[in-house]
Protein backbone atom coordinates (compact mmCIF):
# COMPACT_ATOMS: atom_id res chain seq x y z
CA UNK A 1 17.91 -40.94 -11.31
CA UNK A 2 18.95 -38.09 -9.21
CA UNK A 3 17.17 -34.98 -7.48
CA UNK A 4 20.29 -32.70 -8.62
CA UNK A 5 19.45 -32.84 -12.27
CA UNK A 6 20.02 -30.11 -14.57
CA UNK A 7 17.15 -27.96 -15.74
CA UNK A 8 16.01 -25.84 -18.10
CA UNK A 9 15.33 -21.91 -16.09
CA UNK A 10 11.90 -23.09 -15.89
CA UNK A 11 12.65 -26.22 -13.86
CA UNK A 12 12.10 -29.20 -17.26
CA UNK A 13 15.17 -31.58 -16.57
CA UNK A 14 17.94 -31.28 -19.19
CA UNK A 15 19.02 -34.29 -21.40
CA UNK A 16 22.43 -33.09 -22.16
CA UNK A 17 25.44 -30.73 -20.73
CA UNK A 18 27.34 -31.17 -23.44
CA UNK A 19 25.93 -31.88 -26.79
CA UNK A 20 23.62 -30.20 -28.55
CA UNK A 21 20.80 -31.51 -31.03
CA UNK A 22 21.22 -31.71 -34.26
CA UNK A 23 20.11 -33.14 -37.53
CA UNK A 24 22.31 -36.53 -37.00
CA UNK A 25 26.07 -36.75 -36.54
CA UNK A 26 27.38 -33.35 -38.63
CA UNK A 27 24.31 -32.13 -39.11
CA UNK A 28 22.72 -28.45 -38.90
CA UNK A 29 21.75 -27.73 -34.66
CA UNK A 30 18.26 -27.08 -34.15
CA UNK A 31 16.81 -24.28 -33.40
CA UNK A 32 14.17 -26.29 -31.01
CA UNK A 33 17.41 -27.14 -28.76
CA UNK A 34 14.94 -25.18 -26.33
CA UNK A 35 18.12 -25.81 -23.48
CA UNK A 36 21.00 -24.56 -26.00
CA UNK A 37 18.92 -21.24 -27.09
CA UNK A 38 18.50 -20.02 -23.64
CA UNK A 39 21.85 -21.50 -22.35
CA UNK A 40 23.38 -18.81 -25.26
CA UNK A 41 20.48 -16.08 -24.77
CA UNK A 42 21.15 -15.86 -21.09
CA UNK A 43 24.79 -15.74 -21.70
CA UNK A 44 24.88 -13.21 -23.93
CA UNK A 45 22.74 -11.00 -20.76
CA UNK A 46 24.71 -11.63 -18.19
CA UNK A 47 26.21 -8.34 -17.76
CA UNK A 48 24.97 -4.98 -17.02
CA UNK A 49 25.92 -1.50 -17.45
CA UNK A 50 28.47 -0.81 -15.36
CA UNK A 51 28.26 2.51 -13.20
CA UNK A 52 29.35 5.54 -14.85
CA UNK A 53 31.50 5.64 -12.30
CA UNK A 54 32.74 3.73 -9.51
CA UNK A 55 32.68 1.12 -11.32
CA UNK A 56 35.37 -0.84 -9.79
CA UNK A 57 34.35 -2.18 -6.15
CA UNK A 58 33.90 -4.74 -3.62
CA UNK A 59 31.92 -4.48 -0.71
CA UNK A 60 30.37 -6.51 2.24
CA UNK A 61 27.39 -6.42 5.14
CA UNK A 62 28.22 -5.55 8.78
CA UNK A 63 26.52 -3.83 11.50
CA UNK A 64 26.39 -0.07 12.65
CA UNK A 65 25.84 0.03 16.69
CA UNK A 66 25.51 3.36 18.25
CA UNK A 67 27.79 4.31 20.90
CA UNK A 68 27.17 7.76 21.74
CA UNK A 69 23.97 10.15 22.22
CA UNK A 70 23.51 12.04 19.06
CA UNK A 71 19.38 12.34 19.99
CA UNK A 72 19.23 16.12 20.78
CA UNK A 73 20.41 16.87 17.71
CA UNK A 74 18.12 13.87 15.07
CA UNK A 75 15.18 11.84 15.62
CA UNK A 76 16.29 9.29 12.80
CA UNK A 77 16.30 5.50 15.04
CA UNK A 78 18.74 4.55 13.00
CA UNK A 79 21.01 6.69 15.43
CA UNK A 80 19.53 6.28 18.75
CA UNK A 81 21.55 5.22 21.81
CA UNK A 82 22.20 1.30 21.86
CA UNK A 83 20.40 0.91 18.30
CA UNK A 84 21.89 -1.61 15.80
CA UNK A 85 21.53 -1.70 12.44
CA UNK A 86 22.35 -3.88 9.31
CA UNK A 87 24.49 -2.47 6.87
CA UNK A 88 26.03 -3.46 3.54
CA UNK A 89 29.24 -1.07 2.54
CA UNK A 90 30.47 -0.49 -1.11
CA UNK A 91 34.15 0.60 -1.79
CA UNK A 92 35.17 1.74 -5.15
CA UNK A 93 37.07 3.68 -7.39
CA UNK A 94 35.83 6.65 -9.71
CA UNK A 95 37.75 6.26 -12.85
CA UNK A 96 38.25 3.24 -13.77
CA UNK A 97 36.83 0.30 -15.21
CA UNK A 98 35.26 -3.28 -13.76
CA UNK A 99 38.59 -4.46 -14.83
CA UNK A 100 41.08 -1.20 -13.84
CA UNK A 101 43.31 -1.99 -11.04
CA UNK A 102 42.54 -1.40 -7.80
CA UNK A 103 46.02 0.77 -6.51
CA UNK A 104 45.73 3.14 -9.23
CA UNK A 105 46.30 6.64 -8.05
CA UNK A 106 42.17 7.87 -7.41
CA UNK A 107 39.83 8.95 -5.51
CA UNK A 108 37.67 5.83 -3.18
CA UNK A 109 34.04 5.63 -2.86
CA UNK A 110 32.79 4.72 0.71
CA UNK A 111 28.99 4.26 0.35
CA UNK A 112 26.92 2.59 3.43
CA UNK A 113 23.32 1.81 3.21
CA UNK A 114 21.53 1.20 7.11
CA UNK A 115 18.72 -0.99 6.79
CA UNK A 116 16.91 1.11 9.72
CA UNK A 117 13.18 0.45 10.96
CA UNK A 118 12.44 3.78 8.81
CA UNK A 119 13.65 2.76 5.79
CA UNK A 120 16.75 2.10 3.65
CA UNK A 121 19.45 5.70 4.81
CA UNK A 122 22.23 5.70 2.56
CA UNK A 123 25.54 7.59 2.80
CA UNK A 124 27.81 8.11 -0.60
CA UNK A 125 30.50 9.12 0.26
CA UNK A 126 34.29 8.94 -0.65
CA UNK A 127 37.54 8.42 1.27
CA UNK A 128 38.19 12.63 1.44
CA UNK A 129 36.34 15.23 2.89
CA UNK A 130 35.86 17.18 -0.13
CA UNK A 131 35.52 17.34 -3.54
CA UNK A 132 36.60 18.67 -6.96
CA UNK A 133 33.60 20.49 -7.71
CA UNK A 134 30.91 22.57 -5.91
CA UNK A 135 27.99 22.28 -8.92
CA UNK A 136 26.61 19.28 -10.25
CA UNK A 137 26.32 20.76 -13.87
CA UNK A 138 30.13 20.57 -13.92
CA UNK A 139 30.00 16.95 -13.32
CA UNK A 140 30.01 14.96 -16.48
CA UNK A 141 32.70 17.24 -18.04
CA UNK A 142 34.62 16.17 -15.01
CA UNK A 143 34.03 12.56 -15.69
CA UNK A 144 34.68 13.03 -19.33
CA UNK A 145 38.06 14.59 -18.42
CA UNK A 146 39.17 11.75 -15.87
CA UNK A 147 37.74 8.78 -18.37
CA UNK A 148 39.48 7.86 -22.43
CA UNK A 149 39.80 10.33 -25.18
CA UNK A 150 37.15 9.07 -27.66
CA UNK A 151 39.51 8.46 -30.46
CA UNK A 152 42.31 6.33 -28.85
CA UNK A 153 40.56 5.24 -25.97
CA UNK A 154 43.23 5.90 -24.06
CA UNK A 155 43.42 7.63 -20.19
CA UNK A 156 44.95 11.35 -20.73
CA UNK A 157 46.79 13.12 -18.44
CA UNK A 158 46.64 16.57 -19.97
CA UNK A 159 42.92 16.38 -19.75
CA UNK A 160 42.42 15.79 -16.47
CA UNK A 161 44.97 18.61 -15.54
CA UNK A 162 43.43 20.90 -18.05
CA UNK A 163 40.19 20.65 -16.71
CA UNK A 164 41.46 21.11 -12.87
CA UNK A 165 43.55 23.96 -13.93
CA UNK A 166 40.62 25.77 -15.49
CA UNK A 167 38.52 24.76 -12.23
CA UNK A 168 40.21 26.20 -9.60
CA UNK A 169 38.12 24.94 -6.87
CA UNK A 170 39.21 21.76 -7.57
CA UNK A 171 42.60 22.59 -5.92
CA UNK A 172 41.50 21.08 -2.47
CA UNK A 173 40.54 17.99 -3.55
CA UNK A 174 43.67 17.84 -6.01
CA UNK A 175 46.38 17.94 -3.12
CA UNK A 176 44.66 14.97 -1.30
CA UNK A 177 44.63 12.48 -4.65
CA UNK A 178 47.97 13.89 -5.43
CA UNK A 179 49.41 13.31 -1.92
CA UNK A 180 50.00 10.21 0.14
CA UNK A 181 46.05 9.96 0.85
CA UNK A 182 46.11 9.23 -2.94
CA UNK A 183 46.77 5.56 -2.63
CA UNK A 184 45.47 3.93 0.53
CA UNK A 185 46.66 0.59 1.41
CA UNK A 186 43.41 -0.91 1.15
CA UNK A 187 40.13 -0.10 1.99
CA UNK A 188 40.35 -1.01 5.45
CA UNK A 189 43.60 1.09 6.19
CA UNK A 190 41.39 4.40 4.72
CA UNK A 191 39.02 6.64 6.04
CA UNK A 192 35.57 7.73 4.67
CA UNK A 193 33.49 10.94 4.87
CA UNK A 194 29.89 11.90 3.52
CA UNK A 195 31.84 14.80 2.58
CA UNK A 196 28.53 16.85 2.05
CA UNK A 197 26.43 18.95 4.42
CA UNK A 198 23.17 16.96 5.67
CA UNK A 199 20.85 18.22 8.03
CA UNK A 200 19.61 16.82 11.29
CA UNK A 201 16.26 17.26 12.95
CA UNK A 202 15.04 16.46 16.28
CA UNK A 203 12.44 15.56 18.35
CA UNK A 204 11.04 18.94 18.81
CA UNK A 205 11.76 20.10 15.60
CA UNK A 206 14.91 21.95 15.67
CA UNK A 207 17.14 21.83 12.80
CA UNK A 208 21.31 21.03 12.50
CA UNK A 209 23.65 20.65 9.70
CA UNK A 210 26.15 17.57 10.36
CA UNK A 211 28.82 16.33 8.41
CA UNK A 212 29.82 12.76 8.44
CA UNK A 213 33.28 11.26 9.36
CA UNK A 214 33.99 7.48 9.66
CA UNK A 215 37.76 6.94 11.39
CA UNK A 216 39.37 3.27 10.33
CA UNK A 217 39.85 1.61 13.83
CA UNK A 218 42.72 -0.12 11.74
CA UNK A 219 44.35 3.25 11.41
CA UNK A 220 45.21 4.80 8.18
CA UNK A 221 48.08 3.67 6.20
CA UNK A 222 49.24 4.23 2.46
CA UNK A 223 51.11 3.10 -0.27
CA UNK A 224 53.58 4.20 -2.76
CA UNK A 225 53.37 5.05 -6.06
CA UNK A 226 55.64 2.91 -6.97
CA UNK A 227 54.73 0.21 -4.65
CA UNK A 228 50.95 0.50 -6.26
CA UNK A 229 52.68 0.50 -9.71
CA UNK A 230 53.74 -2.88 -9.42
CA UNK A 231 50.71 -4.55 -6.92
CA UNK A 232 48.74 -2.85 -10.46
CA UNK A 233 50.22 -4.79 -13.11
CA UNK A 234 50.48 -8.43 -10.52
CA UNK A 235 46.77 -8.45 -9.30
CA UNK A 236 44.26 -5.96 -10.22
CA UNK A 237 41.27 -7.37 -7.60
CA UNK A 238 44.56 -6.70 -4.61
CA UNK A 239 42.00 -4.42 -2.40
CA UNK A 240 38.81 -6.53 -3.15
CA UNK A 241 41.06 -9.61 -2.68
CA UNK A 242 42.53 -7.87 0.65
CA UNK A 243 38.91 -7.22 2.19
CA UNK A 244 37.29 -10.64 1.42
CA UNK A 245 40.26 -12.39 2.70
CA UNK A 246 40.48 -10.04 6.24
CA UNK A 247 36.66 -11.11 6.81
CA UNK A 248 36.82 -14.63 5.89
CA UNK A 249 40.08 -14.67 8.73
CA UNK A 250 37.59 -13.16 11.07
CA UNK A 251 39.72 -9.79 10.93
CA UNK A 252 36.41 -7.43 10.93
CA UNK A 253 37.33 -3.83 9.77
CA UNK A 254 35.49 -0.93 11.68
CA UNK A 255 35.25 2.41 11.69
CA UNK A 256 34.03 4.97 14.05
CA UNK A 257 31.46 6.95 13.01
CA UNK A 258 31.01 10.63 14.37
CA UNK A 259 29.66 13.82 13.04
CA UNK A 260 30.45 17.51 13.23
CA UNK A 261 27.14 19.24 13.98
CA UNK A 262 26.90 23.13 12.92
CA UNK A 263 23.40 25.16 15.07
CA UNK A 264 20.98 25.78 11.78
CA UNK A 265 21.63 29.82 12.18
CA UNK A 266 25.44 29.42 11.89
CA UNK A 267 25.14 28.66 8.33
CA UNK A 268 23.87 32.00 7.91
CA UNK A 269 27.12 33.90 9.25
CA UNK A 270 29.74 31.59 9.00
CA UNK A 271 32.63 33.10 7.25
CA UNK A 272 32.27 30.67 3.76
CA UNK A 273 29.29 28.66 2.71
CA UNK A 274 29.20 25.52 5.19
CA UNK A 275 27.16 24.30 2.02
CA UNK A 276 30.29 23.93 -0.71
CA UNK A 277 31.85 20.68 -0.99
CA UNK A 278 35.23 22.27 -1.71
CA UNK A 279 35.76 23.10 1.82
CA UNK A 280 35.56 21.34 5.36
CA UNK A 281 34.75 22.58 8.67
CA UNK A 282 37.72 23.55 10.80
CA UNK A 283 37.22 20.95 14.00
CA UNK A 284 38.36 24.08 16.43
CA UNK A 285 35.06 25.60 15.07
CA UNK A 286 32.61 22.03 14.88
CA UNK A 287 34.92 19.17 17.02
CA UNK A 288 33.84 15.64 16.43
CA UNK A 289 30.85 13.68 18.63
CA UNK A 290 31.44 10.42 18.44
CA UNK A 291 28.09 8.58 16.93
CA UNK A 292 29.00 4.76 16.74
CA UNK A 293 30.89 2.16 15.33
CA UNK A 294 30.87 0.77 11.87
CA UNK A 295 32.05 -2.67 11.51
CA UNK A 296 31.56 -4.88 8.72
CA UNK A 297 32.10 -8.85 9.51
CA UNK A 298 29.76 -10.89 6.79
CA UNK A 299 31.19 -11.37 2.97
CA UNK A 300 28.63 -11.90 0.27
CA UNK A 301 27.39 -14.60 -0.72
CA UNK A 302 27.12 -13.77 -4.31
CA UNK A 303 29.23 -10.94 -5.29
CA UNK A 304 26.55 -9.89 -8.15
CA UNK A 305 23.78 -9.72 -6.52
CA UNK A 306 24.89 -8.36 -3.75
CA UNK A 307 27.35 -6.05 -4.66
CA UNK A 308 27.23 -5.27 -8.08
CA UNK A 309 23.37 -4.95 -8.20
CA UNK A 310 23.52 -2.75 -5.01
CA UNK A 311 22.09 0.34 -5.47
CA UNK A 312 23.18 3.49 -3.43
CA UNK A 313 21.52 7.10 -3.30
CA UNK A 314 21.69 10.21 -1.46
CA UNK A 315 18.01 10.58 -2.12
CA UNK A 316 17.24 7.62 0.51
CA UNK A 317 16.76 9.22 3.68
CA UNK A 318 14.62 8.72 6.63
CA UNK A 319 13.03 10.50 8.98
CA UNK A 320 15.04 13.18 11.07
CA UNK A 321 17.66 13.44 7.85
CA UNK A 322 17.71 15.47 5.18
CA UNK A 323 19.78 17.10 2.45
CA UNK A 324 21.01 20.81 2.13
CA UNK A 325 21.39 23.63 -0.18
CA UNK A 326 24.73 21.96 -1.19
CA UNK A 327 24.11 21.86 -4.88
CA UNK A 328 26.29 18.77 -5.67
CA UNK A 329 24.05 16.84 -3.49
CA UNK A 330 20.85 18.32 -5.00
CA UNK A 331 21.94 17.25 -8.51
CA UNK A 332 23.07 13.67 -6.61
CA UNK A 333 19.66 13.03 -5.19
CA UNK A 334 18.08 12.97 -8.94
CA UNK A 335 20.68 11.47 -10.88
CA UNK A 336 21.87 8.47 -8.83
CA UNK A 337 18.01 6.94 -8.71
CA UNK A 338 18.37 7.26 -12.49
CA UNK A 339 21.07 6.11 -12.79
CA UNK A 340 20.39 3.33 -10.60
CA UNK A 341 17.02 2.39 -13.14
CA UNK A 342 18.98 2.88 -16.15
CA UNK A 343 22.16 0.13 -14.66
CA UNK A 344 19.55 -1.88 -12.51
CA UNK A 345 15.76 -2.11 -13.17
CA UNK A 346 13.14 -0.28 -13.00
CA UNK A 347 12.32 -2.02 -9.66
CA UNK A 348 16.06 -2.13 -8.13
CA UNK A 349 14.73 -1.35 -4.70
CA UNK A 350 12.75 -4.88 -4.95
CA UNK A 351 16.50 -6.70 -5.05
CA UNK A 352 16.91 -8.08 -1.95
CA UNK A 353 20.01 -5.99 -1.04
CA UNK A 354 18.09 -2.83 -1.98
CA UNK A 355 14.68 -3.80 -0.40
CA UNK A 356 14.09 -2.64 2.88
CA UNK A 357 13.08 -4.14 6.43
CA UNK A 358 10.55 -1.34 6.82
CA UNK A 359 7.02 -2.08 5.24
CA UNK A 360 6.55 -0.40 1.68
CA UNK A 361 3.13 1.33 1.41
CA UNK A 362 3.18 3.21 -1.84
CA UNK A 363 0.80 3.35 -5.34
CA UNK A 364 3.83 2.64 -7.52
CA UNK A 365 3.25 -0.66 -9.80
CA UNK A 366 4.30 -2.66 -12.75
CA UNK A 367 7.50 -1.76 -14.61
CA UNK A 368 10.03 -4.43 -15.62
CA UNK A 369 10.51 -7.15 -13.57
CA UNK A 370 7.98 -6.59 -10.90
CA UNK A 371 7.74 -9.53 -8.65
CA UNK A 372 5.97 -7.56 -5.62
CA UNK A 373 2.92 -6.88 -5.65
CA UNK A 374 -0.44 -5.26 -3.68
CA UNK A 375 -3.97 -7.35 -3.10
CA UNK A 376 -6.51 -7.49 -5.53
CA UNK A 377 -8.38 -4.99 -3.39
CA UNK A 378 -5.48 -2.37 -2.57
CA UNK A 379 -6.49 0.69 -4.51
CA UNK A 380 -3.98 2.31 -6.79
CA UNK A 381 -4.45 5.79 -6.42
CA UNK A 382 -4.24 8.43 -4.41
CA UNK A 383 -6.74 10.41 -2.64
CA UNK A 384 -8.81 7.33 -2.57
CA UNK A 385 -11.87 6.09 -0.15
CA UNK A 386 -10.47 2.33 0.20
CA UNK A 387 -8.01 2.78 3.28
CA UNK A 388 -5.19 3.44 0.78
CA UNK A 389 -1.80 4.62 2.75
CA UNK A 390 -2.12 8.52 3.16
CA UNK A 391 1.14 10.92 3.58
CA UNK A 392 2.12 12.36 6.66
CA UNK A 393 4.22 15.33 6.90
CA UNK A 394 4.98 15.36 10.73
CA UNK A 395 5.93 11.40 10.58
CA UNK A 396 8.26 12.10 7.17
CA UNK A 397 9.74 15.06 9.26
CA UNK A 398 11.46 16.68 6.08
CA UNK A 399 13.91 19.18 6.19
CA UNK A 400 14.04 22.27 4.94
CA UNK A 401 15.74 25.84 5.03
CA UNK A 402 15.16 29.63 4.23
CA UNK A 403 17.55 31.48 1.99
């Protein structure tokens, strides 16, 4: 007898490991092998959609501390002088596969989630300060063109340079994959950037547009084509491999995190749109403030759940943040929470690496999965009579602009 006996998923102890029942020796298996049938029906669920892209990533948790005084310019705690947060960071790459190699020549996500005391703030962002196009309804044909021709299934190199040839804003972000930024030498030797416009809002009200930059303590360093060539075909996993193995050593990678802030009437005269994500702001005109630092020093426990099932959106933002006219964002803040319900769950943001440390006080309910849920009592509507939570617009402290 022993407590470490295997169940069943709804905790009945398990005869068997190895053999399944059957109608004697060579006989048919039977269908009331309750164990075997969800052994194999669980099996065959294991996996989820993959993200459309970015699929390919590793990740960890670490801590965001803020260094500097950023407070005239946002309200958000999350980046209040001396304020820590919990963090868990997602690196990636946009093209290819779960199974692609990391070094191949692409583009790097950098997304960081803050578990703040206003709720979950997320920044998606990549490893450049811009990108190849400036209008979300451009963005699954760019996809498309980087992904397999439907026929062979085969990566195409005369699609991808068709479709950046006919999209000539796309030029910017072309000479940084194409250049030595193309390849970092891992994720900790690279830097990361929210690349967008966001917008800042104080105490008193007043209104900023900031951009993000995050500046690897480690330094930048990167790799050779031919170099990545061959780390490609001898192990895929090298950069996950390279960050899990830094942590476990105690080598924590950080980055410090400052912003570029632009005064809210700028925007309106500045000599191109601040707002297009083709373009960065010349430092001589914005110069860095120095926010934080980023470091990340815990690996995950369970790479699935906690890195694979975490789910990243411009869309979450907290008080004294908001989005801009950039349109790639706009289109980003709808169709990553889609996304994110179509890959995860209906209820993602119940996972424990999606749920927040601020209190949820909403009317949503049900859907697949639930697990959390509201008293008997709590009415599930709104205007209601019952004490229900009620919206405030000065606490949410939106942003917003005039064209």
């Amino acid at each position: 007898m022993t407590d470490n006996n295997t169940t069943t998923q709804t905790g009945t102890p398990v005869g068997s490991d190895a053999h399944s029942l059957t109608a004697g020796a060579d006989g048919v298996t039977a269908l009331h092998d309750r164990y075997l049938v969800e052994k194999l029906a669980q099996f065959n669920r294991e996996r989820i959609p993959e993200r459309i892209v970015h699929a390919k990533g590793g990740g960890a948790f670490g801590e965001f501390v803020v260094t500097g005084d950023v407070s005239a310019y946002t309200k958000a705690a999350v980046f209040q002088p001396g304020t820590s947060t919990r963090t868990v960071q997602r690196f990636s790459s946009v093209a290819g596969e779960q199974g692609s190699p990391d070094t191949w020549r692409d583009v790097r996500g950098f997304s960081v989630k803050f578990y703040t005391t206003e709720g979950n703030y997320d920044i998606v962002g990549n490893n450049t300060p811009v990108f190849f196009i400036r209008d979300g309804i451009k963005f699954p044909d760019f996809i498309h063109s980087q992904k397999r021709l439907p026929g062979s299934g085969l990566r195409d190199a005369d699609m991808q340079w068709d479709f950046w040839t006919l999209s000539p804003e796309s030029a910017h972000q072309v000479t940084y994959l194409m250049g030595d930024r193309g390849i970092p030498r891992s994720w900790r030797h690279m830097p990361g950037f929210g690349s967008h416009t966001y917008q800042w809002i104080n105490a008193a009200g007043e209104r900023f547009w900031v951009k993000y930059h995050f500046e690897a303590l480690q330094g930048n360093e990167e790799m050779a084509g031919a170099e990545a060539e061959a780390i490609a075909g001898a192990d895929a996993d090298y950069y996950r491999r390279d960050l899990y193995e830094a942590i476990e050593r105690g080598e924590f990678p950080a980055w410090k995190v400052s912003v570029q802030v632009m005064p809210y009437e700028d925007a309106k005269t500045y000599r191109f749109n601040p707002f297009d994500l083709t373009k960065v702001w010349p430092h001589a005109d914005y110069p860095l403030i120095e926010v934080g630092v980023h470091t990340l020093n815990e690996n995950p426990e369970n790479f699935f759940a906690q890195i694979e099932q975490a789910a990243f959106s411009p869309a979450n933002t907290v008080p004294g943040i908001d989005i801009s006219p950039d349109k790639m964002l706009m289109a980003r803040v709808f169709s990553y929470p889609d996304a994110q319900r179509y890959r995860v769950g209906t209820n993602y943001n119940e996972l424990p690496v999606n749920r927040p440390v601020a209190p949820v006080h909403n009317y949503s309910q049900d859907g697949a999965a639930r697990h959390e849920f509201k008293p008997a009592d709590a009415p599930v509507y709104a205007p209601n009579s019952f004490g229900g939570p009620t919206a405030d617009a000065a606490r949410a402290g939106e942003g917003s602009w005039e064209s």
